[in-house]
PDB file of N, CA and C in Angstrom:
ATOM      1  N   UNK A   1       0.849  -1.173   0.000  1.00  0.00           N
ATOM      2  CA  UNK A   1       0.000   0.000   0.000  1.00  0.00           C
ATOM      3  C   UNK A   1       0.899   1.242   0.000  1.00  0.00           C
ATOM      4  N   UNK A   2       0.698   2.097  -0.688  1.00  0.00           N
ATOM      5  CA  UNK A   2       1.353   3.710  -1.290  1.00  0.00           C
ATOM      6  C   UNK A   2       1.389   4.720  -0.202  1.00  0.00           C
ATOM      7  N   UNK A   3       2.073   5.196   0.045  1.00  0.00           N
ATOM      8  CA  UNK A   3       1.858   6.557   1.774  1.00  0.00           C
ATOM      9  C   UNK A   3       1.841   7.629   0.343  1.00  0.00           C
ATOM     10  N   UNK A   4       0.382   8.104   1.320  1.00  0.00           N
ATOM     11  CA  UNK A   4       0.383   9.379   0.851  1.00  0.00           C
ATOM     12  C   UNK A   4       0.950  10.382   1.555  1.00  0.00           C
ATOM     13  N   UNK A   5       1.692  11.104   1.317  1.00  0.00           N
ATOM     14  CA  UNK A   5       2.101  12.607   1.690  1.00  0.00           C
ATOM     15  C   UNK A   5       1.121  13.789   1.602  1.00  0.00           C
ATOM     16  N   UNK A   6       0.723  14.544   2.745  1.00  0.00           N
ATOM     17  CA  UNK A   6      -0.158  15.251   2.974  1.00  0.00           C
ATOM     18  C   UNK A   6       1.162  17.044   3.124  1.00  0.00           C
ATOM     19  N   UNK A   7       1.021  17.678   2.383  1.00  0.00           N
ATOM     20  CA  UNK A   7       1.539  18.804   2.481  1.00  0.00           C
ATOM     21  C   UNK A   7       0.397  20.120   3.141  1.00  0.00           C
ATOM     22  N   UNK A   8       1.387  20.595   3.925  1.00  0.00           N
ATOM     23  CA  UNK A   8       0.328  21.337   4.945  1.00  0.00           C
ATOM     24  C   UNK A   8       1.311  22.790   4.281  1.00  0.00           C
ATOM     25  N   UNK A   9       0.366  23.846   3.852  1.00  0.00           N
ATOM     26  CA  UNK A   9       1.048  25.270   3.392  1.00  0.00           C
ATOM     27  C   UNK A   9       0.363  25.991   4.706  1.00  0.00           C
ATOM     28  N   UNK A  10       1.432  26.772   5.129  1.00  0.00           N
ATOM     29  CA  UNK A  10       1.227  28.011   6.550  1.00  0.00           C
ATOM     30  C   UNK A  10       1.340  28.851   5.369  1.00  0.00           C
ATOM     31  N   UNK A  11       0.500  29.552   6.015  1.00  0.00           N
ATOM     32  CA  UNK A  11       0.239  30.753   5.268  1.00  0.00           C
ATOM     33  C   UNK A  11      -0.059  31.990   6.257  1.00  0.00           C
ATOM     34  N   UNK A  12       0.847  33.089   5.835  1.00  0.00           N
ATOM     35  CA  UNK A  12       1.302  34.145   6.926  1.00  0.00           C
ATOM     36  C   UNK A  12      -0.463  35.093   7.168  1.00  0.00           C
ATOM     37  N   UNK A  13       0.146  35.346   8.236  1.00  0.00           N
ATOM     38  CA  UNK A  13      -1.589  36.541   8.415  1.00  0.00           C
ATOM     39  C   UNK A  13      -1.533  37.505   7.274  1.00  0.00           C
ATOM     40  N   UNK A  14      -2.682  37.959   7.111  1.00  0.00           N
ATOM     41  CA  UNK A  14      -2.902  38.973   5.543  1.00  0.00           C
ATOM     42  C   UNK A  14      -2.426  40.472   6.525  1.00  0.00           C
ATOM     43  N   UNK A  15      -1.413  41.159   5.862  1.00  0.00           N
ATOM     44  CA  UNK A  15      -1.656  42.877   7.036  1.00  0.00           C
ATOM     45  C   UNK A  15      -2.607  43.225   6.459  1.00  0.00           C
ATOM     46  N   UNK A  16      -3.138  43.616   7.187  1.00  0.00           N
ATOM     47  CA  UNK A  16      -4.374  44.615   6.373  1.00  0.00           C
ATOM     48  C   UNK A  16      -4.687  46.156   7.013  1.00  0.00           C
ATOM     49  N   UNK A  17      -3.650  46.421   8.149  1.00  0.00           N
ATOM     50  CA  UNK A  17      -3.811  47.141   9.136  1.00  0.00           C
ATOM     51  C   UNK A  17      -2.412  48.417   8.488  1.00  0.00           C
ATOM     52  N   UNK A  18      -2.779  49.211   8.814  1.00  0.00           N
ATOM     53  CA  UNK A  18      -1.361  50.444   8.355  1.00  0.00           C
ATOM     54  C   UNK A  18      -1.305  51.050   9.774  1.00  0.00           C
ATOM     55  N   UNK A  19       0.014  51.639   9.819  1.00  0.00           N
ATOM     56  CA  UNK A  19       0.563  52.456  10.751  1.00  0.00           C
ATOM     57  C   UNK A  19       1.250  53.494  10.721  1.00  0.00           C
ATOM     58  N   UNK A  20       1.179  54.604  11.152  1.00  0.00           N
ATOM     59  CA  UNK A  20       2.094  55.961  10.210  1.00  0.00           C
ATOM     60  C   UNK A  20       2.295  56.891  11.298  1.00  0.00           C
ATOM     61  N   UNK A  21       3.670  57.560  11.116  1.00  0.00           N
ATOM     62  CA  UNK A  21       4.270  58.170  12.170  1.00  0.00           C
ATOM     63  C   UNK A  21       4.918  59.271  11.094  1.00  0.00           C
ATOM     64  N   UNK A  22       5.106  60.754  12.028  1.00  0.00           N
ATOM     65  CA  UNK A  22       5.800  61.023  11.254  1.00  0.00           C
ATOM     66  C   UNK A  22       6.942  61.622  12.603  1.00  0.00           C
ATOM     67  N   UNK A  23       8.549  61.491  11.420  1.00  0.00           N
ATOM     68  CA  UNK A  23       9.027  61.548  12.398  1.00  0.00           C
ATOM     69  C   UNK A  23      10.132  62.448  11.832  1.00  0.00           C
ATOM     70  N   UNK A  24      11.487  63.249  12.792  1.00  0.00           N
ATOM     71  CA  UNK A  24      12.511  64.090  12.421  1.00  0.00           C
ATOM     72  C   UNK A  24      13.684  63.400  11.249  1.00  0.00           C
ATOM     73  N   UNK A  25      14.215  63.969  10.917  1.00  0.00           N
ATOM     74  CA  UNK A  25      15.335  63.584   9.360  1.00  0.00           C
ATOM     75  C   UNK A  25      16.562  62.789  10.015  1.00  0.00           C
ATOM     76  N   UNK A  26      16.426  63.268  11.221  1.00  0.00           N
ATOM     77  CA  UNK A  26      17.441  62.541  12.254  1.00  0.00           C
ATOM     78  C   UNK A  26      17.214  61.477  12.252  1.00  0.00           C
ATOM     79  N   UNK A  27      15.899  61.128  13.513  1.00  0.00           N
ATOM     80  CA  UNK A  27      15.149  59.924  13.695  1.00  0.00           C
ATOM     81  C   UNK A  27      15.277  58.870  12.282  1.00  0.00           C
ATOM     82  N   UNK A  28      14.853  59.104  11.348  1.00  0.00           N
ATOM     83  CA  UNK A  28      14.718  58.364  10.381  1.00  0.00           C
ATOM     84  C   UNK A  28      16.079  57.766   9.969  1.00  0.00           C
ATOM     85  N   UNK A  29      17.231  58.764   9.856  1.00  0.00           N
ATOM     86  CA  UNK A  29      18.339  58.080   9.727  1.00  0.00           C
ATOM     87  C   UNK A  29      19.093  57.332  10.468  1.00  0.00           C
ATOM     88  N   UNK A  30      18.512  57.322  12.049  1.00  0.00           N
ATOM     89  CA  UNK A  30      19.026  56.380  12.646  1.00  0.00           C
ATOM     90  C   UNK A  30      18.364  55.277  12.495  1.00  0.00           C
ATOM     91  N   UNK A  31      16.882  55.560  12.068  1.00  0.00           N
ATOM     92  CA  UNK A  31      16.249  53.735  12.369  1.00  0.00           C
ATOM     93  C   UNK A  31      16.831  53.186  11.157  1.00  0.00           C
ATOM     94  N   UNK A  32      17.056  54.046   9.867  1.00  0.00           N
ATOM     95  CA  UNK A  32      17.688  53.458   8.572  1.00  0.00           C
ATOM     96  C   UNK A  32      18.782  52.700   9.051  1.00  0.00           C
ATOM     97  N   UNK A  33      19.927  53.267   9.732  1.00  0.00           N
ATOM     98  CA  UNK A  33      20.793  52.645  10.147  1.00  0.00           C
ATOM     99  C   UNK A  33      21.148  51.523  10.957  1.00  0.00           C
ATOM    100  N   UNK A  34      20.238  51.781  12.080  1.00  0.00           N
ATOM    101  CA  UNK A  34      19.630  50.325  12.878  1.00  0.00           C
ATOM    102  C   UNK A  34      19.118  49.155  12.088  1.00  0.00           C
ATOM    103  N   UNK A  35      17.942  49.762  10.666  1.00  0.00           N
ATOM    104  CA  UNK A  35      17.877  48.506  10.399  1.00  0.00           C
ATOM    105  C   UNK A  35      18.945  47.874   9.142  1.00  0.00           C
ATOM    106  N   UNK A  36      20.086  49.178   8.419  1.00  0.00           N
ATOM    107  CA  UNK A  36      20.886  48.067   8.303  1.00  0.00           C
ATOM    108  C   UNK A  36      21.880  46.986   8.680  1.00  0.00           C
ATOM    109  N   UNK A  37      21.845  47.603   9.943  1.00  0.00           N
ATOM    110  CA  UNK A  37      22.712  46.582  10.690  1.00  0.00           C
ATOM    111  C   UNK A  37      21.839  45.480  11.166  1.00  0.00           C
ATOM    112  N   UNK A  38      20.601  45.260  11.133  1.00  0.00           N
ATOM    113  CA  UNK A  38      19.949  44.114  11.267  1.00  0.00           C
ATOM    114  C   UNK A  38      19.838  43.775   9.850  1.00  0.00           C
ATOM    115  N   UNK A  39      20.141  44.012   9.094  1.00  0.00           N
ATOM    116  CA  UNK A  39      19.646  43.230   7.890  1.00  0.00           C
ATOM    117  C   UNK A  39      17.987  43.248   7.365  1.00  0.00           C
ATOM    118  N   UNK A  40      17.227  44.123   8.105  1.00  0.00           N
ATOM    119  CA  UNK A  40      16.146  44.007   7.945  1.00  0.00           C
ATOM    120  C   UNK A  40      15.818  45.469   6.826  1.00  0.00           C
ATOM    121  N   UNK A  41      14.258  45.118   6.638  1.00  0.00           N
ATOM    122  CA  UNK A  41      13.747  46.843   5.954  1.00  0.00           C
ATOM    123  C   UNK A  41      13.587  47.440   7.131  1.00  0.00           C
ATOM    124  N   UNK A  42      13.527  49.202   6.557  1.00  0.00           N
ATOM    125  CA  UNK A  42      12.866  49.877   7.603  1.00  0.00           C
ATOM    126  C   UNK A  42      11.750  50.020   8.221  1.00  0.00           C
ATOM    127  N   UNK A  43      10.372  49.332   7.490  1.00  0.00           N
ATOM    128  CA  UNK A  43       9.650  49.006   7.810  1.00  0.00           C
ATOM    129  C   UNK A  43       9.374  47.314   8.901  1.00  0.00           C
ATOM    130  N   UNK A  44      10.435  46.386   8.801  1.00  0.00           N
ATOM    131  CA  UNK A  44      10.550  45.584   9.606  1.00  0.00           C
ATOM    132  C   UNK A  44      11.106  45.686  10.537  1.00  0.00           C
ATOM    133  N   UNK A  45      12.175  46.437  10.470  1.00  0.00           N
ATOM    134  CA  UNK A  45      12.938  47.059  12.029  1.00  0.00           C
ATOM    135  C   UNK A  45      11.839  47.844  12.745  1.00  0.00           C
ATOM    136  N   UNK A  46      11.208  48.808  11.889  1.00  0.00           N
ATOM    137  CA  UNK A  46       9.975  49.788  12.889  1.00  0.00           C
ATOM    138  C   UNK A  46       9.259  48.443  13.216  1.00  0.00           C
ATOM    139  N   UNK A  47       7.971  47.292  13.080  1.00  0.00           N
ATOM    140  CA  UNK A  47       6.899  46.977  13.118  1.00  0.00           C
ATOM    141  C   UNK A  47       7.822  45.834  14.940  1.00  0.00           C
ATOM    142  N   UNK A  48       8.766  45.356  14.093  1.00  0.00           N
ATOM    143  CA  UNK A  48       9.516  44.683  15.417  1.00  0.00           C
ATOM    144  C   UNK A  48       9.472  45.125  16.476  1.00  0.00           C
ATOM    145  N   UNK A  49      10.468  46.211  16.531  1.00  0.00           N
ATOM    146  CA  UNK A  49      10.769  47.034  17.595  1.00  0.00           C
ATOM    147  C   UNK A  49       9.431  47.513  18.128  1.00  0.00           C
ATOM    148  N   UNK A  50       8.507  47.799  17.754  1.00  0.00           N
ATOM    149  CA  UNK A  50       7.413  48.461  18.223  1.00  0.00           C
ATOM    150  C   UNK A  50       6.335  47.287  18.894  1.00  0.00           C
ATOM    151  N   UNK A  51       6.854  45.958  18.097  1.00  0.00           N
ATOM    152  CA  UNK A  51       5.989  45.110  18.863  1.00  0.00           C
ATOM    153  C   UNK A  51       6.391  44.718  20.259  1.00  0.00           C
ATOM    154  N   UNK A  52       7.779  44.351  19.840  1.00  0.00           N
ATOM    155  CA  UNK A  52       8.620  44.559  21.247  1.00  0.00           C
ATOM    156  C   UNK A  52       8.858  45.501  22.626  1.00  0.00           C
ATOM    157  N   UNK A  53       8.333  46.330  21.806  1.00  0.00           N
ATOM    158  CA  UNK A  53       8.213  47.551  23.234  1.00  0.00           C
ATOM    159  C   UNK A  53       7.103  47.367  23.659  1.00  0.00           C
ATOM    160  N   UNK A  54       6.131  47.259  22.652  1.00  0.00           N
ATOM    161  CA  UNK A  54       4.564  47.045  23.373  1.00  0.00           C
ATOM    162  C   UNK A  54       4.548  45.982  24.588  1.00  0.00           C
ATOM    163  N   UNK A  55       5.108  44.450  24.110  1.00  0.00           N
ATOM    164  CA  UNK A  55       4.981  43.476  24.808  1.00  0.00           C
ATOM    165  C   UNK A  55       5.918  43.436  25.828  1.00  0.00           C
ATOM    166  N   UNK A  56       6.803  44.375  25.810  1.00  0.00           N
ATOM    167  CA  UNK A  56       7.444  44.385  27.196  1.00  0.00           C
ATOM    168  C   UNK A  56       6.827  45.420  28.087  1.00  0.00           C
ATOM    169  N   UNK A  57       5.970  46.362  27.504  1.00  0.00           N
ATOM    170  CA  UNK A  57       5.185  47.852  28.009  1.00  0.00           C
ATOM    171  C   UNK A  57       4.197  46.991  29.367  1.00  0.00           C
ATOM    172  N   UNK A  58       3.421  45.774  28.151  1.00  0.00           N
ATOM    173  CA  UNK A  58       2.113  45.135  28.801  1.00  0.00           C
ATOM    174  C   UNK A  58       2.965  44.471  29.628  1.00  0.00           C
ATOM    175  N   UNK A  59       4.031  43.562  29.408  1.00  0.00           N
ATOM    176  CA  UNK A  59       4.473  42.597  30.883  1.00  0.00           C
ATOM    177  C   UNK A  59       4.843  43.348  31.817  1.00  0.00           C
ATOM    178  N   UNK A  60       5.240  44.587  31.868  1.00  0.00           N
ATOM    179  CA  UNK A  60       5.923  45.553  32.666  1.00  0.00           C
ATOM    180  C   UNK A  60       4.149  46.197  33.496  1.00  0.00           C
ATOM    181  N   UNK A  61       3.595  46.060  32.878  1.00  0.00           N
ATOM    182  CA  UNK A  61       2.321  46.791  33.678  1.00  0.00           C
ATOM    183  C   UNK A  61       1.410  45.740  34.537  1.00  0.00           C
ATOM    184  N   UNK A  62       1.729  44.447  33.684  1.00  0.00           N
ATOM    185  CA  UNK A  62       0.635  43.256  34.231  1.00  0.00           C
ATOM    186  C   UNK A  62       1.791  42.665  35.167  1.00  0.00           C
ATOM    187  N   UNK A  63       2.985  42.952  35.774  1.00  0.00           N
ATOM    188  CA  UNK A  63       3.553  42.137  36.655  1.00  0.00           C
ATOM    189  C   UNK A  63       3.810  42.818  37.869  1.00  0.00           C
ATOM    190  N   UNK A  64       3.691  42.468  39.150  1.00  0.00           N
ATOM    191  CA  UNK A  64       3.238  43.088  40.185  1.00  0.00           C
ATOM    192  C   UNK A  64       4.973  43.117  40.886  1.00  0.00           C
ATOM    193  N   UNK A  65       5.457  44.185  41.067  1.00  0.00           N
ATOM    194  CA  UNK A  65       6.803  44.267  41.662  1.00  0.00           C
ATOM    195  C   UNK A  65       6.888  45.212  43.173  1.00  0.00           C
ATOM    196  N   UNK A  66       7.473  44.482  44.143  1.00  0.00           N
ATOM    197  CA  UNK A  66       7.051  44.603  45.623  1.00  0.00           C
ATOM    198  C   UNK A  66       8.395  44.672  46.074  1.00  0.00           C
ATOM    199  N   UNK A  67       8.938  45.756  47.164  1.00  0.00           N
ATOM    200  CA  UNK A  67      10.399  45.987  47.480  1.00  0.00           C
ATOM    201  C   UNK A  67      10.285  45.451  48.803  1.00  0.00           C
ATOM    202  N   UNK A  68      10.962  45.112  49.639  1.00  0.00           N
ATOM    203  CA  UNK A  68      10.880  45.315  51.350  1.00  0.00           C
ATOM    204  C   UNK A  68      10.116  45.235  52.089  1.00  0.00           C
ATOM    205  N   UNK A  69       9.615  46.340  52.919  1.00  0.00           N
ATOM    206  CA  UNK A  69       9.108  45.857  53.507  1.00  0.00           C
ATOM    207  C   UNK A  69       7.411  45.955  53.080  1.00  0.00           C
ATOM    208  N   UNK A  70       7.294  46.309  51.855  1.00  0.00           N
ATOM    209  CA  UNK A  70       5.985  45.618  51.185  1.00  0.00           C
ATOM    210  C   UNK A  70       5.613  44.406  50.683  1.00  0.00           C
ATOM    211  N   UNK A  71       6.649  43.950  50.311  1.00  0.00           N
ATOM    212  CA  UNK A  71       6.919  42.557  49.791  1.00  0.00           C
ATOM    213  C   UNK A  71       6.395  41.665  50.650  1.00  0.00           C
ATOM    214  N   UNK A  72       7.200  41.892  52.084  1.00  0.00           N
ATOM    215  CA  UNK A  72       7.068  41.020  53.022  1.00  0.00           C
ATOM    216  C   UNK A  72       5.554  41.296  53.779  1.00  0.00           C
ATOM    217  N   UNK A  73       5.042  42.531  53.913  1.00  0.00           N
ATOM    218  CA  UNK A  73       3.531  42.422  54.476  1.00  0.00           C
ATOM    219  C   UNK A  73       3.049  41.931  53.156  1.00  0.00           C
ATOM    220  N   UNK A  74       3.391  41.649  52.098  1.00  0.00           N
ATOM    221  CA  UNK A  74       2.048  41.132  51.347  1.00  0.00           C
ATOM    222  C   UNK A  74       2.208  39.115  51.181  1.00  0.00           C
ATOM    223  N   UNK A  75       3.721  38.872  51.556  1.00  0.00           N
ATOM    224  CA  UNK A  75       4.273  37.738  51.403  1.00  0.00           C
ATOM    225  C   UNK A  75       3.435  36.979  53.127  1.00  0.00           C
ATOM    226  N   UNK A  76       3.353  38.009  53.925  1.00  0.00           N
ATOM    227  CA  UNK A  76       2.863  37.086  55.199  1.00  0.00           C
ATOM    228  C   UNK A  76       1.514  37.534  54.724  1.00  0.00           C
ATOM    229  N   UNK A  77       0.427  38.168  54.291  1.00  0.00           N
ATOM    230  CA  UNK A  77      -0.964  38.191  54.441  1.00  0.00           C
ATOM    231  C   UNK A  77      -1.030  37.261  53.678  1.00  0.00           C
ATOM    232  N   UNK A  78      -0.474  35.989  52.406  1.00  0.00           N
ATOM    233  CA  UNK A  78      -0.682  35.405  51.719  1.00  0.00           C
ATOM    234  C   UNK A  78      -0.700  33.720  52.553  1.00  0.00           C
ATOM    235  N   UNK A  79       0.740  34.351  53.435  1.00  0.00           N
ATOM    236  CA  UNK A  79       0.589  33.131  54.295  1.00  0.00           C
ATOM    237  C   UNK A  79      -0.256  32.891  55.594  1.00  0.00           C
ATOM    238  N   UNK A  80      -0.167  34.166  56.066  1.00  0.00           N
ATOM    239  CA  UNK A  80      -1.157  34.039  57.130  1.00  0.00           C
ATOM    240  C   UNK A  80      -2.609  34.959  56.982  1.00  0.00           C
ATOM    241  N   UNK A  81      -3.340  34.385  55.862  1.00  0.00           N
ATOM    242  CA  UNK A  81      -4.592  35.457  56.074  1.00  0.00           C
ATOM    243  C   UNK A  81      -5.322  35.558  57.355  1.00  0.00           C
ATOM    244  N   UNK A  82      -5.846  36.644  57.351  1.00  0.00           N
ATOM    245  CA  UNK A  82      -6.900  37.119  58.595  1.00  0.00           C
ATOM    246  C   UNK A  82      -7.786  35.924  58.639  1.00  0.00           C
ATOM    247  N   UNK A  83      -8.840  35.772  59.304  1.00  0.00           N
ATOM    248  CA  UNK A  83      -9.737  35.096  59.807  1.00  0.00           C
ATOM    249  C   UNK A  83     -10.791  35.835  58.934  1.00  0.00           C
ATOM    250  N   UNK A  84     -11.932  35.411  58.320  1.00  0.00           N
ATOM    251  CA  UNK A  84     -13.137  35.974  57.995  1.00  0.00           C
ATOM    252  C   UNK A  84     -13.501  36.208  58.604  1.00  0.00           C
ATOM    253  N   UNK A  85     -14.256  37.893  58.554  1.00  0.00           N
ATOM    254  CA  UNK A  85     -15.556  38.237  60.054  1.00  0.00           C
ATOM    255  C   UNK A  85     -16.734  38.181  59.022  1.00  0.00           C
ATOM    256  N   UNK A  86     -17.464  38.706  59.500  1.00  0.00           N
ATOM    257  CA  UNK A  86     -19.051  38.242  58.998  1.00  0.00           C
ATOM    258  C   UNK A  86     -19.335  38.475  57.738  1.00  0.00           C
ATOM    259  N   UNK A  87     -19.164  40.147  57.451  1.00  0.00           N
ATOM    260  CA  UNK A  87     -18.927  40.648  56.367  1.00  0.00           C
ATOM    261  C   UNK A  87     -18.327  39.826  55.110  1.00  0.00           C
ATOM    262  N   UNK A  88     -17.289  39.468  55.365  1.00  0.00           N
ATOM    263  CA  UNK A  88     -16.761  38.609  54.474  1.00  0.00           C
ATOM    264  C   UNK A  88     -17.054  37.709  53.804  1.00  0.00           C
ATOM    265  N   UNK A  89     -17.672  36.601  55.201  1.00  0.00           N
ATOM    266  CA  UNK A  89     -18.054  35.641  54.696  1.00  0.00           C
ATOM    267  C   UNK A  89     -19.473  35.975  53.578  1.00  0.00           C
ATOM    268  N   UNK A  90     -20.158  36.762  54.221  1.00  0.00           N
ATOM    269  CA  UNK A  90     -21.665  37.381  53.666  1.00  0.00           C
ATOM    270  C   UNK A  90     -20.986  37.730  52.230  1.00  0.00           C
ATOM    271  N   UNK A  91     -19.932  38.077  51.430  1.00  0.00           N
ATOM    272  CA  UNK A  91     -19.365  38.350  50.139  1.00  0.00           C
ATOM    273  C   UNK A  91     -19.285  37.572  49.801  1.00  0.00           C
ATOM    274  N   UNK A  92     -18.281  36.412  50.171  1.00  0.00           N
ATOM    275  CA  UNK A  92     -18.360  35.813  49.906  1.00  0.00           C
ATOM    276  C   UNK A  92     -19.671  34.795  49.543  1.00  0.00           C
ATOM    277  N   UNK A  93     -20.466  34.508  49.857  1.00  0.00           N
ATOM    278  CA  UNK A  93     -22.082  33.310  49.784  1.00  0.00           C
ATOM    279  C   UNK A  93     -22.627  34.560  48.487  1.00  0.00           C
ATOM    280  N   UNK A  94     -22.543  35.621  48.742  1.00  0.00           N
ATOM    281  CA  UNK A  94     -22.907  36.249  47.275  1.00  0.00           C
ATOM    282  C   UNK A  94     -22.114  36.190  46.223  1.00  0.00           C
ATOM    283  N   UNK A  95     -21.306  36.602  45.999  1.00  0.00           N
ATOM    284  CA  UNK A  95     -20.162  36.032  45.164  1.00  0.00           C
ATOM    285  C   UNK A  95     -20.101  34.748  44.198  1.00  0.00           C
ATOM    286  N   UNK A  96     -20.646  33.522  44.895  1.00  0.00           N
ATOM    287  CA  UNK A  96     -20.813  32.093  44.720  1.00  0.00           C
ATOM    288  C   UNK A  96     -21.953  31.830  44.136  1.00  0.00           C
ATOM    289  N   UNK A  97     -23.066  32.699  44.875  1.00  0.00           N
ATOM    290  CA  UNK A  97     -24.744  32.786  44.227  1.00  0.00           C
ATOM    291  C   UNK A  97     -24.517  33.166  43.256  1.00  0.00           C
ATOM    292  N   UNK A  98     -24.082  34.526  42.536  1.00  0.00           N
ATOM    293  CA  UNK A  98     -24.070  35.215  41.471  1.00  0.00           C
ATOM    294  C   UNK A  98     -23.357  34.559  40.200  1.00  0.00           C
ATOM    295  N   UNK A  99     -21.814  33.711  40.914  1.00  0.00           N
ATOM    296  CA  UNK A  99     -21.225  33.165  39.735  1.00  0.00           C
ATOM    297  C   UNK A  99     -21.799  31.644  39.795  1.00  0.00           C
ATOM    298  N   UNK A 100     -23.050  31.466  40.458  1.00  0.00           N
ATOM    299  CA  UNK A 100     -23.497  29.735  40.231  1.00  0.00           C
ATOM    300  C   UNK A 100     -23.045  28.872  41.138  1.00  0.00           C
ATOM    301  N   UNK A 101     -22.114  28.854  42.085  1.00  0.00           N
ATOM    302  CA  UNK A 101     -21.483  27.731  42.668  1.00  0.00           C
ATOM    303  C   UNK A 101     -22.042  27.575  43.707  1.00  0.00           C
TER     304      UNK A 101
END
């Protein structure tokens, strides 16, 4: 019996999106220059770099950074939480109603 070979084509996302800046005669000749030393266009050095800043912008905002002696009151309330008083618990039983559980 014959194996068939199944060829799978990836096929890149369509851009369909534009982006436009305008920027100093300076500016421009340095990103020219940046991106020939990457080997890239200037339009791939900009779209990179810009994705890259973004996604370090968002990890830099979504990650929670704690010095001393904040660190440590938030490192013991994790280990030693309070006791529920009434209130709480009462949030809690609503909380549970509302999301079903």
């Amino acid at each position: 019996m014959a194996r068939r070979q199944v060829l799978t084509i990836q096929r890149r996302p369509t851009k369909q999106e534009r982006l436009e800046a305008r920027i100093t005669s300076e500016q421009k000749r340095l990103i020219e220059r940046a991106a020939r030393i990457r080997g890239t266009s200037v339009t791939e050095f900009v779209v990179m770099s810009a994705q890259q800043a973004a996604t370090e912008t968002i990890a830099n905002y979504e990650t929670l950074s704690l010095r001393d002696e904040a660190r440590s009151v938030f490192i013991n309330a994790l280990l030693n939480p309070p006791v529920a008083n009434t209130r709480a618990r009462a949030a809690a039983r609503r909380y549970k109603r509302r999301m079903g559980h």
